[in-house]
Protein backbone atom coordinates (compact mmCIF):
# COMPACT_ATOMS: atom_id res chain seq x y z
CA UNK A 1 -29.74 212.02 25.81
CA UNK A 2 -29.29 211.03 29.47
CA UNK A 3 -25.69 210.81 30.76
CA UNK A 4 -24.35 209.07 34.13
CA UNK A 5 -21.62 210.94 36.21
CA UNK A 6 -20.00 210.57 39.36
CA UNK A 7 -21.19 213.03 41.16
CA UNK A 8 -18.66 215.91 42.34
CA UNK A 9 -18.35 217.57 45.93
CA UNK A 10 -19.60 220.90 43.59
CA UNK A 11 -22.67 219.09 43.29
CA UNK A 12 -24.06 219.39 46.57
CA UNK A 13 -26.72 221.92 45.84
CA UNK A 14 -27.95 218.98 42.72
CA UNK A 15 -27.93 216.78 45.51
CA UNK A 16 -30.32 218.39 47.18
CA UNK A 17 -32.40 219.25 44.93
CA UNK A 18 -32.27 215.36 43.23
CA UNK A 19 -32.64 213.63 46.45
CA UNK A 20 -35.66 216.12 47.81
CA UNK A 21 -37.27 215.04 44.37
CA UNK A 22 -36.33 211.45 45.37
CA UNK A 23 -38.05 212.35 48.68
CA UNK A 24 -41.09 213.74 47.50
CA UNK A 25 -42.11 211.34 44.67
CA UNK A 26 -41.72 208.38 46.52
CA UNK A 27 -41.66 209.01 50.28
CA UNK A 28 -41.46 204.82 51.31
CA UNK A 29 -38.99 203.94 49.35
CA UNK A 30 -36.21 205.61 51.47
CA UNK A 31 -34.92 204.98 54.87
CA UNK A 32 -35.30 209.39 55.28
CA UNK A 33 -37.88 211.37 54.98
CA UNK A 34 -38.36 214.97 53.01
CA UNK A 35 -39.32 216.40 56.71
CA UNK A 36 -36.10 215.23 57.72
CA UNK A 37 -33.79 216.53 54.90
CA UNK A 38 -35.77 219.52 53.49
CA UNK A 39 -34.05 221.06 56.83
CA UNK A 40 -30.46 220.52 56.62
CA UNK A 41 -28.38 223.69 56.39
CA UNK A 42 -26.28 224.03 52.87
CA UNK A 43 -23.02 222.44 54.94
CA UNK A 44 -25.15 219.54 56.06
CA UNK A 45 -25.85 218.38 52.19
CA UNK A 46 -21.93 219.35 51.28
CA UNK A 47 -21.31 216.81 54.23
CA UNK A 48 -23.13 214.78 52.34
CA UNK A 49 -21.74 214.95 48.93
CA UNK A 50 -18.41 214.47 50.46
CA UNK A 51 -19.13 211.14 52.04
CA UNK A 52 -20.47 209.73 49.18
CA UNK A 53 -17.02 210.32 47.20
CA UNK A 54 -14.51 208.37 49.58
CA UNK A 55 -12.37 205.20 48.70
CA UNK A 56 -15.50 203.24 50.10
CA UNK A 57 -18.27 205.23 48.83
CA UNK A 58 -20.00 206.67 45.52
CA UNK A 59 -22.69 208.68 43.93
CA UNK A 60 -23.59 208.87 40.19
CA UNK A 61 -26.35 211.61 39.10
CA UNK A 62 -28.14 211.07 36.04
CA UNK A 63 -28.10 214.16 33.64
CA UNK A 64 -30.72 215.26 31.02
CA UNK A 65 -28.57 218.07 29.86
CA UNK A 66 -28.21 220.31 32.84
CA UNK A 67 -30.91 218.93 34.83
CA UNK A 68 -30.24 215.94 37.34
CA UNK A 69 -32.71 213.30 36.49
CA UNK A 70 -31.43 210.32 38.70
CA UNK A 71 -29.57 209.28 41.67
CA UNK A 72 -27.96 206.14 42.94
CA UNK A 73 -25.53 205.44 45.73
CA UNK A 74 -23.73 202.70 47.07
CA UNK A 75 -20.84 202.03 49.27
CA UNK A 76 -18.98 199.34 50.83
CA UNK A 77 -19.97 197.02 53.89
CA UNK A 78 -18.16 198.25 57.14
CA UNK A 79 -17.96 194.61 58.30
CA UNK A 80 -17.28 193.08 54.97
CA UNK A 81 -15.33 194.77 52.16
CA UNK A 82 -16.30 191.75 49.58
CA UNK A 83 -19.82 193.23 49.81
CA UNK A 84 -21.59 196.76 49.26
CA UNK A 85 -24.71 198.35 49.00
CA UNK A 86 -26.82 199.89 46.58
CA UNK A 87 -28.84 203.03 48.08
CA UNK A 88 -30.53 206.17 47.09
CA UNK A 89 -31.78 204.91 44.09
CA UNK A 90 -34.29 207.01 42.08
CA UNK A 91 -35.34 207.83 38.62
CA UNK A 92 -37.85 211.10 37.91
CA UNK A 93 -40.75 210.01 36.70
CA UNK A 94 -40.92 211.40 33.33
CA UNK A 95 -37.68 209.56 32.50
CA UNK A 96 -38.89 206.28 33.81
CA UNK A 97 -38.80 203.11 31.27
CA UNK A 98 -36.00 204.57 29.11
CA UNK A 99 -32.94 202.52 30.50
CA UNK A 100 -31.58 205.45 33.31
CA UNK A 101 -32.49 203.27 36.48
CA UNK A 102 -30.56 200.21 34.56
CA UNK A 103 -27.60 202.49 33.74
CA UNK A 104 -27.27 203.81 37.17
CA UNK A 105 -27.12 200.46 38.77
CA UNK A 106 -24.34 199.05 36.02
CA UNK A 107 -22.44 202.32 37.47
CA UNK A 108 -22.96 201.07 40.84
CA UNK A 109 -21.71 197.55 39.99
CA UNK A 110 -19.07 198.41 37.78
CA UNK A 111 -17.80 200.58 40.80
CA UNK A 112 -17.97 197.83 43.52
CA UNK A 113 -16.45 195.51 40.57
CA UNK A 114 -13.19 197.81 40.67
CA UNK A 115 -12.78 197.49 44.08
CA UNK A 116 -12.96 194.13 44.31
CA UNK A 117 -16.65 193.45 45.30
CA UNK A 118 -18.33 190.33 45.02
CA UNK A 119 -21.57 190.66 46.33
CA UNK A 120 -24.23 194.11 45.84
CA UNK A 121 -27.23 194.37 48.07
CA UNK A 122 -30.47 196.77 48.58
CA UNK A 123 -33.30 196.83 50.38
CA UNK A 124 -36.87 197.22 48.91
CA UNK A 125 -39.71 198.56 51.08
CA UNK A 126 -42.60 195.80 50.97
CA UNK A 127 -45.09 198.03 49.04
CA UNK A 128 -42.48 198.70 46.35
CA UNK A 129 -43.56 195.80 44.01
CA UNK A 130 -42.37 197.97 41.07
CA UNK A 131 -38.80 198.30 42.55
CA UNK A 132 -38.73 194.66 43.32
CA UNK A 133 -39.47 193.67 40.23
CA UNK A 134 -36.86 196.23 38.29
CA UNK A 135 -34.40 194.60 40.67
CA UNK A 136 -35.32 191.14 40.05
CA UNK A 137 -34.80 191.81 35.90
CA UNK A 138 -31.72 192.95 36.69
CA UNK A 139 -30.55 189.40 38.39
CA UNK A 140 -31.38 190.41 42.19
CA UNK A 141 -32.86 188.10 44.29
CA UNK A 142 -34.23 188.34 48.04
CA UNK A 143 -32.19 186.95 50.43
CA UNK A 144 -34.33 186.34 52.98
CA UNK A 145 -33.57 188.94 55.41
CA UNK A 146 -36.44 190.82 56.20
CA UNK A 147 -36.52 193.80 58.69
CA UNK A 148 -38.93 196.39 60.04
CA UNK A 149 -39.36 199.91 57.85
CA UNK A 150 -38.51 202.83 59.87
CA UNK A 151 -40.65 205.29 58.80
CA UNK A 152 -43.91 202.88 58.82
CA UNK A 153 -44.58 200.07 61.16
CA UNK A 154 -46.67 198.85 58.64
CA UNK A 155 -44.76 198.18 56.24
CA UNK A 156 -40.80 195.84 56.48
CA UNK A 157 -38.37 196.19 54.03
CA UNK A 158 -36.36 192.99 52.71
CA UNK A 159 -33.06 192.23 51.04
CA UNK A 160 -31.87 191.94 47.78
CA UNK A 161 -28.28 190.86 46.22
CA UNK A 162 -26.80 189.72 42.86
CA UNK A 163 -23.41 188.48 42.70
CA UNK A 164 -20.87 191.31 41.07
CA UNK A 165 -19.72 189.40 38.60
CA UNK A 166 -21.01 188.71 35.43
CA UNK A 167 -23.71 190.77 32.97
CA UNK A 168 -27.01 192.86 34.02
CA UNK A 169 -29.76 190.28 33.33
CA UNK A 170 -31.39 190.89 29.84
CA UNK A 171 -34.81 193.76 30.11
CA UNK A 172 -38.05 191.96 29.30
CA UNK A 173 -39.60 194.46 26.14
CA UNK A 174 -42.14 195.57 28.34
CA UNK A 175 -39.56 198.12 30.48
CA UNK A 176 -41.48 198.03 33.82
CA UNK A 177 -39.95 199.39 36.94
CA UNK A 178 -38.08 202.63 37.78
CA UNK A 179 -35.27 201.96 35.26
C-alpha cells in the first residue's frame, strides 16, 4: 500500500534519487533537467530538502514501503499569499493509474487549504496531454497564460488553477493520467 508523507530534511538523499527518476522518465515535464541536477554535490540537494519544508513551502514523497514512488511540491506565491503552486509533480511509472498522483495533489491542496490559500496553480508543458488531462479530472482549468518552455523552444508551457476550496473532482473509471 502506497503512503503520502511530508517529506523530512533526512530525506534529502530520497530526494535525489525520486526527483533524478522524475528527471529521467519524463525529461519535458520539468522546468530542470537531469544534466543539471545529476551534478549537485550532497549539500546542494539538503539545500533543497530544506527549502521545501518552510512556513511557505512543502514536499510530500509517496512511499511503497521503503521505496519513494512519488513526488509533489508546492509553495506559496511570493507576490500573493492567497495563491500557491503545485510543482515537482511525478508518479513512477509502474505505480501510475492507482490513485498516488491524485493523493499527492489532495496533500498539496489540503496544505495550501491550512494556510489559508484560495487559489493552486501548475504549469503543463504543451506536449504533456496526459498531465493536462489528469489535471483537468481533478477540476483544473487553463488560465490562459501561456509562456515559452525553457528547456525547448519548441515547445510553451501554459497555466493551470482550481480554486482551493471545495472536493477533488470525481476520477472518470478509465484512470488516465499520471495519478
Amino acid at each position: 500500500m502506497v503512503t503520502i508523507r511530508p517529506m523530512d530534511l533526512e530525506c534529502a538523499g530520497t530526494l535525489k534519487a525520486v526527483r533524478l527518476s522524475a528527471l529521467l522518465d519524463t525529461p519535458t515535464a520539468f522546468g530542470s533537467t537531469y544534466a543539471v541536477e545529476s551534478q549537485w554535490s550532497e549539500a546542494e540537494w539538503e539545500l533543497r530538502a530544506a527549502q521545501w519544508q518552510s512556513d511557505r513551502s512543502t514536499c510530500y514523497l509517496a512511499w511503497d514501503g521503503d521505496r519513494a514512488c512519488g513526488i509533489v511540491a508546492g509553495f506559496i506565491d511570493q507576490a500573493d499569499s492567497t495563491t500557491a503552486h503545485l510543482v515537482s509533480m511525478w508518479v513512477a511509472p509502474e505505480h501510475r493509474r492507482h490513485g498516488v498522483g491524485r493523493s499527492l495533489v489532495e496533500s498539496i491542496l489540503e496544505w495550501a487549504r491550512s494556510r489559508g490559500v484560495n487559489t493552486l496553480c501548475l504549469t503543463v508543458t504543451s506536449n504533456n496531454d496526459t498531465a493536462a488531462r489528469f489535471y483537468e479530472r481533478l477540476g483544473f482549468a487553463p488560465t490562459g497564460k501561456v509562456g515559452p518552455y525553457r528547456n525547448d523552444p519548441t515547445l510553451s508551457e501554459f497555466e493551470m488553477s482550481r480554486p482551493i476550496s471545495g472536493p477533488i473532482a470525481a476520477m472518470d473509471n478509465r484512470r488516465n493520467g499520471p495519478s
